[in-house]
Protein backbone atom coordinates (compact mmCIF):
# COMPACT_ATOMS: atom_id res chain seq x y z
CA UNK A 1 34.71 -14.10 13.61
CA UNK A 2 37.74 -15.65 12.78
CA UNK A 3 38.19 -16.84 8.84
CA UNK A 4 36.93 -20.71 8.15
CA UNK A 5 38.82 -23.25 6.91
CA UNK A 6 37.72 -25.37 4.21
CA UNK A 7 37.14 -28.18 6.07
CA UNK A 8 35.30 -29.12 9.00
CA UNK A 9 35.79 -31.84 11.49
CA UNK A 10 33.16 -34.31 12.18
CA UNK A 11 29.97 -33.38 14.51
CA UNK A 12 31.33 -35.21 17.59
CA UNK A 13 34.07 -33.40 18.12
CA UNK A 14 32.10 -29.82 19.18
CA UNK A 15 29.89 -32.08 21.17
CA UNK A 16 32.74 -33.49 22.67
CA UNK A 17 34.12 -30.31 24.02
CA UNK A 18 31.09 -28.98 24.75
CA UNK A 19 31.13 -32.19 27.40
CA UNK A 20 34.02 -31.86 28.65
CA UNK A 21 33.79 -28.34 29.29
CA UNK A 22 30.53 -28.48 31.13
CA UNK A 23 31.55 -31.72 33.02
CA UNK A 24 35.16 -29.74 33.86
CA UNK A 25 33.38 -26.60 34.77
CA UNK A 26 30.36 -28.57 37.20
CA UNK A 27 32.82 -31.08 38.89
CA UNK A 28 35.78 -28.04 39.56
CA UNK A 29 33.64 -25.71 41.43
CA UNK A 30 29.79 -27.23 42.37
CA UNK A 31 31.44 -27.82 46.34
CA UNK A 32 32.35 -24.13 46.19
CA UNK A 33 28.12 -23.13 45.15
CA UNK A 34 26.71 -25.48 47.83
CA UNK A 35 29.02 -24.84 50.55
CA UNK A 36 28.25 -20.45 49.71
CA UNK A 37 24.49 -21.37 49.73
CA UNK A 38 24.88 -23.03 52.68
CA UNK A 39 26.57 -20.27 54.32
CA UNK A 40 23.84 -17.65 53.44
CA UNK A 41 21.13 -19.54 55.14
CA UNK A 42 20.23 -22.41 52.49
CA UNK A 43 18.89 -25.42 53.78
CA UNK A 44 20.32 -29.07 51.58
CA UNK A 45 17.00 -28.89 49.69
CA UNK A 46 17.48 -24.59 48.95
CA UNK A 47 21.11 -25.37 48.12
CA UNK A 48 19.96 -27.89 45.43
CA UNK A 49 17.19 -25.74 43.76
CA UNK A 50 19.93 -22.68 43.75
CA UNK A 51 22.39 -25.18 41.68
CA UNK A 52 19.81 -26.74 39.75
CA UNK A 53 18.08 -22.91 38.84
CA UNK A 54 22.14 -21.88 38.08
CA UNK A 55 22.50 -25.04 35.61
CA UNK A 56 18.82 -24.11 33.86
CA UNK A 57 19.91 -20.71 33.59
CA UNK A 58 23.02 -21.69 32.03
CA UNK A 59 21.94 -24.20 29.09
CA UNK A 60 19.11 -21.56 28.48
CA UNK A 61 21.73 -18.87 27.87
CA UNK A 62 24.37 -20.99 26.10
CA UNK A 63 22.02 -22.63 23.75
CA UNK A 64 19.64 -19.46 22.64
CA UNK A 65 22.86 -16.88 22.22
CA UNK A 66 25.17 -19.32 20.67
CA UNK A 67 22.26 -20.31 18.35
CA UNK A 68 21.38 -17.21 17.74
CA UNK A 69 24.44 -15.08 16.65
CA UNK A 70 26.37 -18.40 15.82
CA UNK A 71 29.08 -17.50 18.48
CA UNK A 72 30.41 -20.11 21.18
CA UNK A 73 29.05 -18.58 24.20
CA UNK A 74 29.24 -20.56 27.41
CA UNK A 75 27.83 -19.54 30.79
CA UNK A 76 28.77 -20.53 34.00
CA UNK A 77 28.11 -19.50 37.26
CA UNK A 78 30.12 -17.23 39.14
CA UNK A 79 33.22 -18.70 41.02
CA UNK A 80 34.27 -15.73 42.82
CA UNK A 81 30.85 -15.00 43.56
CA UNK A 82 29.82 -18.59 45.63
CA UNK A 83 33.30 -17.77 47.28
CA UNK A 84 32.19 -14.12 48.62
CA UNK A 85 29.04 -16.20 50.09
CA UNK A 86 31.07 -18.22 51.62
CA UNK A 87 33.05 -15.46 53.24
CA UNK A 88 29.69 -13.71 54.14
CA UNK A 89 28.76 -16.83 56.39
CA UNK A 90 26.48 -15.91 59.16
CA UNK A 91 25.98 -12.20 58.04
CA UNK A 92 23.36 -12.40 55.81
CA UNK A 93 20.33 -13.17 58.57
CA UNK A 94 18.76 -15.36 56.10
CA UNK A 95 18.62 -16.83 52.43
CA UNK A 96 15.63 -14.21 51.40
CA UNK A 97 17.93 -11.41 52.14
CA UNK A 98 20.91 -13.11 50.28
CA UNK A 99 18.41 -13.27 47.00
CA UNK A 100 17.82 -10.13 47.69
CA UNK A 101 21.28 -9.35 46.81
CA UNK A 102 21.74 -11.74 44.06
CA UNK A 103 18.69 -9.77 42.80
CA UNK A 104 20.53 -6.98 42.59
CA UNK A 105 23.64 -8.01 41.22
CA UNK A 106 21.36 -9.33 38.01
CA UNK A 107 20.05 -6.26 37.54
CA UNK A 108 23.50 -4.20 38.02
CA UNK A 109 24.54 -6.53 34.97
CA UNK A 110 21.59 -5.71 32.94
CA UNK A 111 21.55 -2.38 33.18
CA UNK A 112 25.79 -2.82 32.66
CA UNK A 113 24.66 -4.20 29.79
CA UNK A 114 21.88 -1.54 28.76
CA UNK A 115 24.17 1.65 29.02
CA UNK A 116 27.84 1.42 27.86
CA UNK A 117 28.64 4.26 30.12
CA UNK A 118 28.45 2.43 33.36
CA UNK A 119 30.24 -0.52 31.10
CA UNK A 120 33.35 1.56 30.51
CA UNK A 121 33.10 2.66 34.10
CA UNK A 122 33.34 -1.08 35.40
CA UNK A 123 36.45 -2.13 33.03
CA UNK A 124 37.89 0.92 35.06
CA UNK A 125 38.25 -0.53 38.03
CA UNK A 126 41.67 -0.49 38.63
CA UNK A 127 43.61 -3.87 37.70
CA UNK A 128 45.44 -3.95 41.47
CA UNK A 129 42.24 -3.15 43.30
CA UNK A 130 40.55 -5.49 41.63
CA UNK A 131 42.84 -8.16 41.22
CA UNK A 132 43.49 -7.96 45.17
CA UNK A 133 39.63 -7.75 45.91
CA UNK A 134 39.14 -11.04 44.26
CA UNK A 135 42.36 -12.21 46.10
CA UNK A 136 40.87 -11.17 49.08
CA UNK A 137 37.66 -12.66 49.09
CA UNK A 138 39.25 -16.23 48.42
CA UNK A 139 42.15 -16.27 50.79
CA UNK A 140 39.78 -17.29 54.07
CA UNK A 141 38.67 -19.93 51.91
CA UNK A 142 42.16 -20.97 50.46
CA UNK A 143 42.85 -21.37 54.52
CA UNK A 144 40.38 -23.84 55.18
CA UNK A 145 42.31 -27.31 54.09
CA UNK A 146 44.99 -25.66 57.03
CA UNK A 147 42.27 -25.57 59.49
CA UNK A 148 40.62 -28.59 58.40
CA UNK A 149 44.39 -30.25 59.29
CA UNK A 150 44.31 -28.63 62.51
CA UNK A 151 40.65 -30.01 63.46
CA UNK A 152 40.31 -33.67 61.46
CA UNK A 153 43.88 -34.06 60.57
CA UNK A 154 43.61 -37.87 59.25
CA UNK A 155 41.08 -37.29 56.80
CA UNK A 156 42.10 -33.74 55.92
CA UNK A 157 45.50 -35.01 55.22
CA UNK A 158 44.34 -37.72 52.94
CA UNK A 159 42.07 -35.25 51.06
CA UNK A 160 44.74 -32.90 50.55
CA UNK A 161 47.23 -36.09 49.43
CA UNK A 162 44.66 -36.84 47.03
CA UNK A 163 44.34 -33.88 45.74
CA UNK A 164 47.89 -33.30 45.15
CA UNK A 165 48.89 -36.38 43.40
CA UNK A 166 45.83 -36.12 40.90
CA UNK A 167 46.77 -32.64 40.56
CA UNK A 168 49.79 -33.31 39.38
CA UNK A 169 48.87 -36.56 36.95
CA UNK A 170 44.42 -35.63 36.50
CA UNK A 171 43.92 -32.22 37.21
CA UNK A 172 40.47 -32.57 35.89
CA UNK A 173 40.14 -35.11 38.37
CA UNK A 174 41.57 -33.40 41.79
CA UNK A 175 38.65 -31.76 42.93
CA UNK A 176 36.08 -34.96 42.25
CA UNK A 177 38.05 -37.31 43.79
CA UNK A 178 38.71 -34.90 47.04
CA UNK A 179 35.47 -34.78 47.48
CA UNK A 180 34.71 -38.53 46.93
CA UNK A 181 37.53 -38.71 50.13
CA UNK A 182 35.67 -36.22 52.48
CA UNK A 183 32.92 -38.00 52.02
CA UNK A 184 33.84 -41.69 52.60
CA UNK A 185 35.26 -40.33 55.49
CA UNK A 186 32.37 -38.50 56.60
CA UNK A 187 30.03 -42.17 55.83
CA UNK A 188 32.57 -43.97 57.60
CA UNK A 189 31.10 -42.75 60.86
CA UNK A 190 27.79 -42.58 60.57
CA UNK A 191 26.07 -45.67 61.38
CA UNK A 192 22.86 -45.58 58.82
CA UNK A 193 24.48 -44.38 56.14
CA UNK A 194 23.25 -41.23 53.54
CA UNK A 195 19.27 -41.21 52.23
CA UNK A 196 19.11 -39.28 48.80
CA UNK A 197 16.48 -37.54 47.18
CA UNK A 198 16.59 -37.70 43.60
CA UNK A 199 13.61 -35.66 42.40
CA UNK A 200 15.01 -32.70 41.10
CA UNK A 201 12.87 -29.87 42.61
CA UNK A 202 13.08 -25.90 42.14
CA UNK A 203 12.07 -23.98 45.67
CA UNK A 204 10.83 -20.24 44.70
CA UNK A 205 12.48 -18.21 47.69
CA UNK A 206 10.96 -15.15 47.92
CA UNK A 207 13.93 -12.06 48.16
CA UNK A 208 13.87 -9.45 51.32
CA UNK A 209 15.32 -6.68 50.58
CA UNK A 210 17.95 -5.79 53.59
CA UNK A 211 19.56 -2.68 52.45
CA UNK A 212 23.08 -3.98 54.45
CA UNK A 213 22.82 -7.45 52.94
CA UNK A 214 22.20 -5.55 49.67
CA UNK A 215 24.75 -3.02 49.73
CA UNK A 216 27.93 -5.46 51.50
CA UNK A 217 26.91 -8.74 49.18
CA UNK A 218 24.74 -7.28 46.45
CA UNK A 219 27.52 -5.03 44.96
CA UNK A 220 30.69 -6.90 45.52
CA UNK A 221 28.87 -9.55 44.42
CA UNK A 222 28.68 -7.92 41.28
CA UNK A 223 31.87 -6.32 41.33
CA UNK A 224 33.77 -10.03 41.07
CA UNK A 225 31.62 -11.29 38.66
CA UNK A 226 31.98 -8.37 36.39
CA UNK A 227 36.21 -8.40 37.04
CA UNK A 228 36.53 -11.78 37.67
CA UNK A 229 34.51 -13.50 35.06
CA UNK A 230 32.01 -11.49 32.27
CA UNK A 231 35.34 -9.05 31.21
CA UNK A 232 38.00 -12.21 31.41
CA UNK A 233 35.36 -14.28 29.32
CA UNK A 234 35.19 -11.18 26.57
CA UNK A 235 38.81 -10.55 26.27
CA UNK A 236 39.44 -14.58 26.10
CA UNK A 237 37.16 -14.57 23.16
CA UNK A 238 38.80 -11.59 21.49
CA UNK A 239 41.94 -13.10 21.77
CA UNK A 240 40.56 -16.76 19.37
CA UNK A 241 39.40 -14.21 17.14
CA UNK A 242 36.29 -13.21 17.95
CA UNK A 243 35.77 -9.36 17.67
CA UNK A 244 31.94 -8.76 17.27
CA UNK A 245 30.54 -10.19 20.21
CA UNK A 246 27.48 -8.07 21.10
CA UNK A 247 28.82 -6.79 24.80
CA UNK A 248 25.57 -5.45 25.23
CA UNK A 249 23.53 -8.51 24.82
CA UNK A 250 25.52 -10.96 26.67
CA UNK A 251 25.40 -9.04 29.55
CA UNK A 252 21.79 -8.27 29.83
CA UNK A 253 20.81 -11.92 29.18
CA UNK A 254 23.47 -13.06 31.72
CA UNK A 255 21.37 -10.56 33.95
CA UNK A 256 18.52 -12.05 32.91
CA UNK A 257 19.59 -15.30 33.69
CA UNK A 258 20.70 -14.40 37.13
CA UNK A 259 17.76 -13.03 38.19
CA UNK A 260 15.67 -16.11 37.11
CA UNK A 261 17.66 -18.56 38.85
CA UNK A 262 18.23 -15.94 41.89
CA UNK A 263 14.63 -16.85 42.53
CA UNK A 264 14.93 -20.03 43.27
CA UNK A 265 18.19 -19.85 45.34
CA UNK A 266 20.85 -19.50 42.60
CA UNK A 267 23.19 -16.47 43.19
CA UNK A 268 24.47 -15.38 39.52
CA UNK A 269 25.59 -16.61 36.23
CA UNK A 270 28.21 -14.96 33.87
CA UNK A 271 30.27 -15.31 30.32
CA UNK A 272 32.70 -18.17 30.95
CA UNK A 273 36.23 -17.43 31.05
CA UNK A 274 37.96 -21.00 31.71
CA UNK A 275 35.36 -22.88 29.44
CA UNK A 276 35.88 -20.28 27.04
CA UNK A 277 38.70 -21.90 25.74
CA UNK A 278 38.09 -25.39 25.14
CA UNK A 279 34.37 -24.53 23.88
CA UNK A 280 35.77 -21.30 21.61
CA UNK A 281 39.33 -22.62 20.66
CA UNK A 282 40.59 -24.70 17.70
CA UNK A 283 39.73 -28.20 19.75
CA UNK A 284 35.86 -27.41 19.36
CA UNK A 285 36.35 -27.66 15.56
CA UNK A 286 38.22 -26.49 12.91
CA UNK A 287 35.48 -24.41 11.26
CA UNK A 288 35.12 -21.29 13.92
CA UNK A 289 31.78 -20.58 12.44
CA UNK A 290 30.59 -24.34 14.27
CA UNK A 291 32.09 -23.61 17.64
CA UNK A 292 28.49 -22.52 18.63
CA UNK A 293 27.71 -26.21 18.79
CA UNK A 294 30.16 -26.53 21.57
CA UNK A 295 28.98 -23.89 23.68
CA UNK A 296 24.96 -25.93 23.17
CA UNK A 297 26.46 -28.82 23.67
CA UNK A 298 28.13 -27.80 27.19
CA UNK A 299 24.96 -26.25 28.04
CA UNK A 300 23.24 -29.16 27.73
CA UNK A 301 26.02 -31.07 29.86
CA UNK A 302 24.73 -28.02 32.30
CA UNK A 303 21.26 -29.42 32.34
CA UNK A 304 21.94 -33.04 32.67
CA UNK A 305 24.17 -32.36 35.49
CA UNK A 306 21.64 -29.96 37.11
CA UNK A 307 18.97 -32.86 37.27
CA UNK A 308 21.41 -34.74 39.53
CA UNK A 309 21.60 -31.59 42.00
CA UNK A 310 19.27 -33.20 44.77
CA UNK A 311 21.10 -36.38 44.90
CA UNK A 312 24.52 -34.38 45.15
CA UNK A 313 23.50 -31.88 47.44
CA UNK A 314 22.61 -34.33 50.14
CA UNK A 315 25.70 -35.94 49.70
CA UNK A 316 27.37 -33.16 49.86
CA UNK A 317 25.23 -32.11 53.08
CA UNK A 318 25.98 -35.24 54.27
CA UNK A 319 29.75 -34.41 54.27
CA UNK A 320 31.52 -32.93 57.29
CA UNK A 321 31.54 -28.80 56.79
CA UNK A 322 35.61 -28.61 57.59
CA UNK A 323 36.41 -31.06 54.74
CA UNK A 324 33.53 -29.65 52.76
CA UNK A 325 35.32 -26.14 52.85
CA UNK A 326 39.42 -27.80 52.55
CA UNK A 327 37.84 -28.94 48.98
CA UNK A 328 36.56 -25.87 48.24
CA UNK A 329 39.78 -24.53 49.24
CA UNK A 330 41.67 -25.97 47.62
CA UNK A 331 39.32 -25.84 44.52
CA UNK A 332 40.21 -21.83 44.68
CA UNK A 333 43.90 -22.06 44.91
CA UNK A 334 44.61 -21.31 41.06
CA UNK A 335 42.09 -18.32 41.35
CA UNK A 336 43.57 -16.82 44.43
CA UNK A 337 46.96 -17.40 42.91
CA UNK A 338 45.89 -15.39 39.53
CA UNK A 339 44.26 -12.67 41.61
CA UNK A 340 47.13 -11.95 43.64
CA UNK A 341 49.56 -12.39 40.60
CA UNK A 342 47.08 -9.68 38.80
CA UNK A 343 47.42 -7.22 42.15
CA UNK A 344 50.53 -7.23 42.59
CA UNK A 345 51.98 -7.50 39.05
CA UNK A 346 51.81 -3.79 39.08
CA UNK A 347 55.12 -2.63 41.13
CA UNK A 348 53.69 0.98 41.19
CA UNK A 349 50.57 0.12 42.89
CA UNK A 350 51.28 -2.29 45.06
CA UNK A 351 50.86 -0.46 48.13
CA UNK A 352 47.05 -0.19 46.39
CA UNK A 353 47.00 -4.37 45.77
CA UNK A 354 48.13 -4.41 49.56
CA UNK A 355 45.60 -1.85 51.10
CA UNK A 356 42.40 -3.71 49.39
CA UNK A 357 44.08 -7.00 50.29
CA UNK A 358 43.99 -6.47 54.00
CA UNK A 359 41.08 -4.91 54.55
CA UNK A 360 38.53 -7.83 52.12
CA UNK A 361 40.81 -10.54 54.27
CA UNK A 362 40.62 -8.97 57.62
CA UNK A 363 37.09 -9.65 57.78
CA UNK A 364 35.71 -6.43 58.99
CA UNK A 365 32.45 -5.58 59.32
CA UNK A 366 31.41 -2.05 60.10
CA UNK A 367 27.78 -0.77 60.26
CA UNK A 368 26.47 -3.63 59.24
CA UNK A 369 28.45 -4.00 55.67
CA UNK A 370 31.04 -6.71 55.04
CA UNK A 371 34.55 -6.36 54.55
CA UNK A 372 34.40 -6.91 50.58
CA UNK A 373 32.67 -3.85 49.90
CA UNK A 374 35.30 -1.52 52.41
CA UNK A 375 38.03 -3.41 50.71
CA UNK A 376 36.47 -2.17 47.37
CA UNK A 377 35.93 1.27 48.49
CA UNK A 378 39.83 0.95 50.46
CA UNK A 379 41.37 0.08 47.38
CA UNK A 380 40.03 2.97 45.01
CA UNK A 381 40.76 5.96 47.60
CA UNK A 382 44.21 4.67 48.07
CA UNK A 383 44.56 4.72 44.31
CA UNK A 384 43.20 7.30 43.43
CA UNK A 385 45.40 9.77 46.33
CA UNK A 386 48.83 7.49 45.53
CA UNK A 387 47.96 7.75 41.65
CA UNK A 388 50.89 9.45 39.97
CA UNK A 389 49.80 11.33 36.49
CA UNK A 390 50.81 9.20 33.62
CA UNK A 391 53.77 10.70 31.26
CA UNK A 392 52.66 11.84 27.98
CA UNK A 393 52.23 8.43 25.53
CA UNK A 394 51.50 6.50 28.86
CA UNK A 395 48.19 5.43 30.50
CA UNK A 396 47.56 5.06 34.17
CA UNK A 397 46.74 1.42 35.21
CA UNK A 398 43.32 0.04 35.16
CA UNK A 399 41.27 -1.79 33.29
CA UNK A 400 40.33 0.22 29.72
């Protein structure tokens, strides 16, 4: 843990950022979860319970780790992940057989977390591969606020507008207020307006274990959570100081955590990467060793926020599906931008980046698995026959 200064600020501020992190975190990306549980078969009321179980899951987490070993850990759910649902629309036959999956995942990361061996093996996967697999499974997404032009274009184009010009002067801002736009414009024609249920509920779904759905969402799945979130959200908190984070733990309670809320809907919860750094950084406090209070706090901002999931599902429910997905969209731009920047920032693999790429975008389903799990597989044969032996001093890329 990094050294404390004398001093420490007063208790508001950690509570402070552990507010605006959670607030941030829910507001940037809670579209992108209801529109992927919606895409797997959830109905308004499943989609609800799956974002209420994934905010439970999250305060639980945050508050009895960070209070335990005194660290500022902060969980959120996985990004990536509700955007590989969202790709997997219509090929999941059914929620059950989606939780199924997200069972899955949660226990890949617990037992990730359980044996070190398969831990090194995952921070193996090569940076291009999966860099381009995360890139991949975002870019239909990122193409939605096009299409949504195409199909609605006055309301698209004002959502987009809005978007931009808070962008540029809120970014905190951009995502909320896009959505606000979709749906006024969504109200605007229907003639009795949007009933809301505000009893927050939690609807056990019981998993079916489909072993396509398990094998073309259950592992990827895992795969972008793992690259795109749990190893980001170590390194980030390596890099303000903090060295002895027990790996091991983390993991299997994130695991834990996942397969909780997975049954009642939600699809997985990791280590925080982006939140990481308001909740872990100087801005929490200036005493590192009362960070921790930050990464409660947030998960508390979790829990208040998941209470309100009913009443924000339906409105988001309520909300046309194109301009639904042109938030998400453009929600994921900055991800699919760092994924591809990762992929291709290798100039000796980038026939690798390019391979995975194509084949996770394309679509492709063969035999009854999606396209994210043959980009995977894609990816690591082309690297591993184009690999060129490292010169002495030199390591090959991937992740170590």
């Amino acid at each position: 843990m990094p050294t404390a200064p004398a001093t420490s600020g007063p208790l508001s501020q950690p509570l402070a950022a552990g507010a605006v992190a959670s607030v941030t975190g829910f507001a940037s990306s809670f579209v992108l979860v209801l529109a992927g549980l919606t895409a797997v078969g959830a109905s308004p009321a499943q989609a609800a319970s799956g974002l209420l179980a994934l905010c439970l899951a999250q305060c639980a987490l945050a508050a009895l780790l960070s209070w335990r070993t005194r660290l500022p850990l902060s969980f959120v759910w996985s990004t990536p992940g509700a955007a590989l649902l969202v790709a997997a629309q219509g090929r999941t036959g059914s929620l059950d057989a989606a939780v199924g999956a997200f069972g899955l995942c949660a226990l890949l990361v617990v037992v990730t977390g359980a044996w070190p061996a398969l831990a090194r093996l995952v921070r193996r996967v090569p940076t291009p591969v999966a860099g381009a697999l995360l890139a991949g499974v975002l870019f239909p997404l990122c193409l939605a606020p096009v299409t949504a032009v195409g199909r609605v274009p006055a309301p698209a184009l004002l959502v987009v507008l809005v978007w931009l010009v808070l962008r540029r002067s809120r970014p905190a801002l951009a995502v909320p207020a896009a959505m606000l736009v979709a749906l006024a414009a969504t109200v605007a024609d229907l003639p009795g307006g949007v009933a809301l249920d505000w009893v927050p509920r939690l609807t056990p779904v019981l998993p079916e274990l489909d072993p396509f759905v398990l094998v073309s969402l259950g592992v990827p799945l895992y795969v972008v959570t793992m690259a795109g979130q749990n190893i980001p959200g170590f390194t980030i908190l390596e890099q303000l100081g903090y060295r002895d984070v027990p790996t091991g733990r983390v993991l299997v309670g994130a695991g834990l955590g996942s397969g909780a809320a997975a049954l009642f809907g939600g699809h997985t919860v990791n280590l925080s990467a982006l939140a990481a750094g308001i909740i872990a950084g100087p801005g929490a406090d200036r005493d590192p060793g009362r960070r921790w209070i930050a990464a409660v706090a947030g998960g508390a901002g979790y829990l208040v926020l998941g209470l309100l999931a009913a009443p924000i599902a339906g409105l988001v429910g309520s909300t046309d599906p194109v301009l639904v997905e042109a938030v998400a969209g453009l929600a994921l731009l900055d991800s699919f931008v760092g994924g591809l920047v990762s992929a291709l920032a290798d100039t000796a693999h980038r026939v690798t980046a390019g391979a995975t790429f194509a084949v996770v975008a394309s679509g492709l389903t063969f035999a009854g698995i999606g396209s994210a799990f043959w980009g995977l597989l894609a990816g690591l044969v082309v690297f591993a026959v184009l690999r060129r032996p490292a010169p002495p001093g030199r390591h090959a890329t991937s992740r170590s």
